[in-house]
Protein backbone atom coordinates (compact mmCIF):
# COMPACT_ATOMS: atom_id res chain seq x y z
CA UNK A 1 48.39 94.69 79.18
CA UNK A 2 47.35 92.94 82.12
CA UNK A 3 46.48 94.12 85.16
CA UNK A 4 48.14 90.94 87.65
CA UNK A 5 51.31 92.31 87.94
CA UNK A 6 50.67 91.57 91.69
CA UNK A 7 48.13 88.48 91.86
CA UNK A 8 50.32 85.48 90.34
CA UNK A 9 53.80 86.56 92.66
CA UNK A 10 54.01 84.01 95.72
CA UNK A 11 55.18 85.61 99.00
CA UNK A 12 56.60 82.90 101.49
CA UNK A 13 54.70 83.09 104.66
CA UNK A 14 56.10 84.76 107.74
CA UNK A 15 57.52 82.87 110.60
CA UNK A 16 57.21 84.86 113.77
CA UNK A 17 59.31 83.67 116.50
CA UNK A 18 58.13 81.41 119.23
CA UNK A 19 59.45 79.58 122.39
CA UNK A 20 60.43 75.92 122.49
CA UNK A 21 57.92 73.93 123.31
CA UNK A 22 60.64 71.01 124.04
CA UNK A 23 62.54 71.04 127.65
CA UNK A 24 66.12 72.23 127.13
CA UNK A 25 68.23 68.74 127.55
CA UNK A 26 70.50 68.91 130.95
CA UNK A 27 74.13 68.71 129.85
CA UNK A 28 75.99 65.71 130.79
CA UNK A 29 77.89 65.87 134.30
CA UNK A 30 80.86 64.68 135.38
CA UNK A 31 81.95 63.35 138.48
CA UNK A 32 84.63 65.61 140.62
CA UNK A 33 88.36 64.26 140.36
CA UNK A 34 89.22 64.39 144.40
CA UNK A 35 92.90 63.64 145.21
CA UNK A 36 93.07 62.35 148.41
CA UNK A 37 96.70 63.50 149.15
CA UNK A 38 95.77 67.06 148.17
CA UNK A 39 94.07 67.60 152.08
CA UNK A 40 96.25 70.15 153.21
CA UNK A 41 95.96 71.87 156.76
CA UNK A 42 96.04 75.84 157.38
CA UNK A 43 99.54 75.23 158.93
CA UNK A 44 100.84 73.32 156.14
CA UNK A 45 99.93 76.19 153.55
CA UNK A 46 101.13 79.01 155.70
CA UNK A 47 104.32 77.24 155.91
CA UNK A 48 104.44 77.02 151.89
CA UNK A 49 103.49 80.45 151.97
CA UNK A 50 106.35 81.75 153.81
CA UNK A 51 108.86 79.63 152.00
CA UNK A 52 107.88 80.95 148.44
CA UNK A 53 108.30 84.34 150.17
CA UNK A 54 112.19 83.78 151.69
CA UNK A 55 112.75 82.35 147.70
CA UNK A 56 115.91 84.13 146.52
CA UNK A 57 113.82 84.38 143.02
CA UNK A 58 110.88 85.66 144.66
CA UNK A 59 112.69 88.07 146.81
CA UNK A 60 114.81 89.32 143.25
CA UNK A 61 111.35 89.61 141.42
CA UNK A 62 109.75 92.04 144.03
CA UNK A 63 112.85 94.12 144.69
CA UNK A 64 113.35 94.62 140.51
CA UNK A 65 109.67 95.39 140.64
CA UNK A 66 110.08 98.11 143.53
CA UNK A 67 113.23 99.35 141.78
CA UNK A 68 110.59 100.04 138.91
CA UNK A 69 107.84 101.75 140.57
CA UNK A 70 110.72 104.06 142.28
CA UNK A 71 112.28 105.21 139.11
CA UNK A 72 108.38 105.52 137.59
CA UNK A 73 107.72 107.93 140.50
CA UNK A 74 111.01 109.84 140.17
CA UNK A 75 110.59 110.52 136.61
CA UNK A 76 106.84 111.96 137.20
CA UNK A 77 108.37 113.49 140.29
CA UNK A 78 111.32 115.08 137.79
CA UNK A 79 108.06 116.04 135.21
CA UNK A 80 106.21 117.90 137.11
CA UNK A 81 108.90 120.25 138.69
CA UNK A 82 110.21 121.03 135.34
CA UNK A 83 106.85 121.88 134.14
CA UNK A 84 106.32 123.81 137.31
CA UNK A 85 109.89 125.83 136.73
CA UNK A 86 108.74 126.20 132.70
CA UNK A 87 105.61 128.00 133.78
CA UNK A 88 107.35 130.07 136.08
CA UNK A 89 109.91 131.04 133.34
CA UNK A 90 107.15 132.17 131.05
CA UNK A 91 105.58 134.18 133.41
CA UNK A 92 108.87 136.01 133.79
CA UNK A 93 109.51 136.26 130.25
CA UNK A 94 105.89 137.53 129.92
CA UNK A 95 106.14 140.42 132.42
CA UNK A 96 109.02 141.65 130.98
CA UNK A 97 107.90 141.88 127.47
CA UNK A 98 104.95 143.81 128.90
CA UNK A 99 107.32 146.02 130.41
CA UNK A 100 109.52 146.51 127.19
CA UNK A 101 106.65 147.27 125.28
CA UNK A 102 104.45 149.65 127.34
CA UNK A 103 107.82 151.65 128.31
CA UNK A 104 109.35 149.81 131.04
CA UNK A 105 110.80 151.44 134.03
CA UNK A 106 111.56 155.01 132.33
CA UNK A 107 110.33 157.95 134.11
CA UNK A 108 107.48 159.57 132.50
CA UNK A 109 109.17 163.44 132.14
CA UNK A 110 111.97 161.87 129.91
CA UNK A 111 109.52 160.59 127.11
């Protein structure tokens, strides 16, 4: 029995890690596509503005979107009061059991 168990194995050499020494290559550019009828003035756009806001579609899509956030706060509204009366309803329903079981209103001489 031999003792190189150890000696004739061949471990591959470690690689640590290093920076590039080569200059990262610039990617390629391209030149800017410029429209020349696409020069609009501040006038121009506020008038676009305004007509996408007096669309009928426009004017439907915000009005079925405030319809929405009304009936969202209503029901949250209609949640919280009806938790508010629940609590209140135990608390009843809690003082009178303690009165029920400790004797309620009964006069002390008749027990």
């Amino acid at each position: 029995m031999g003792s190189d168990f150890g000696k004739s194995v061949k471990r591959p050499r470690l690689e640590y890690l290093q920076l590039s020494l080569q200059k990262p290559k610039p990617l390629p550019t391209f030149e800017p596509l410029i429209e020349d009828d696409f020069s609009l003035n501040d006038q121009e756009r506020k008038l676009k503005k305004r007509e996408k806001m007096n669309d009928p579609k426009e004017i439907k899509r915000k009005t079925k979107a405030a319809e929405k956030d009304a009936v969202r706060e209503l029901k949250k509204d209609t949640a919280a009061i009806m938790n508010e009366k629940r609590n209140q309803a135990f608390q009843k329903s809690s003082i009178s059991r303690k009165k029920i079981f400790s004797g309620g209103n009964m006069p002390k001489d008749e027990v």
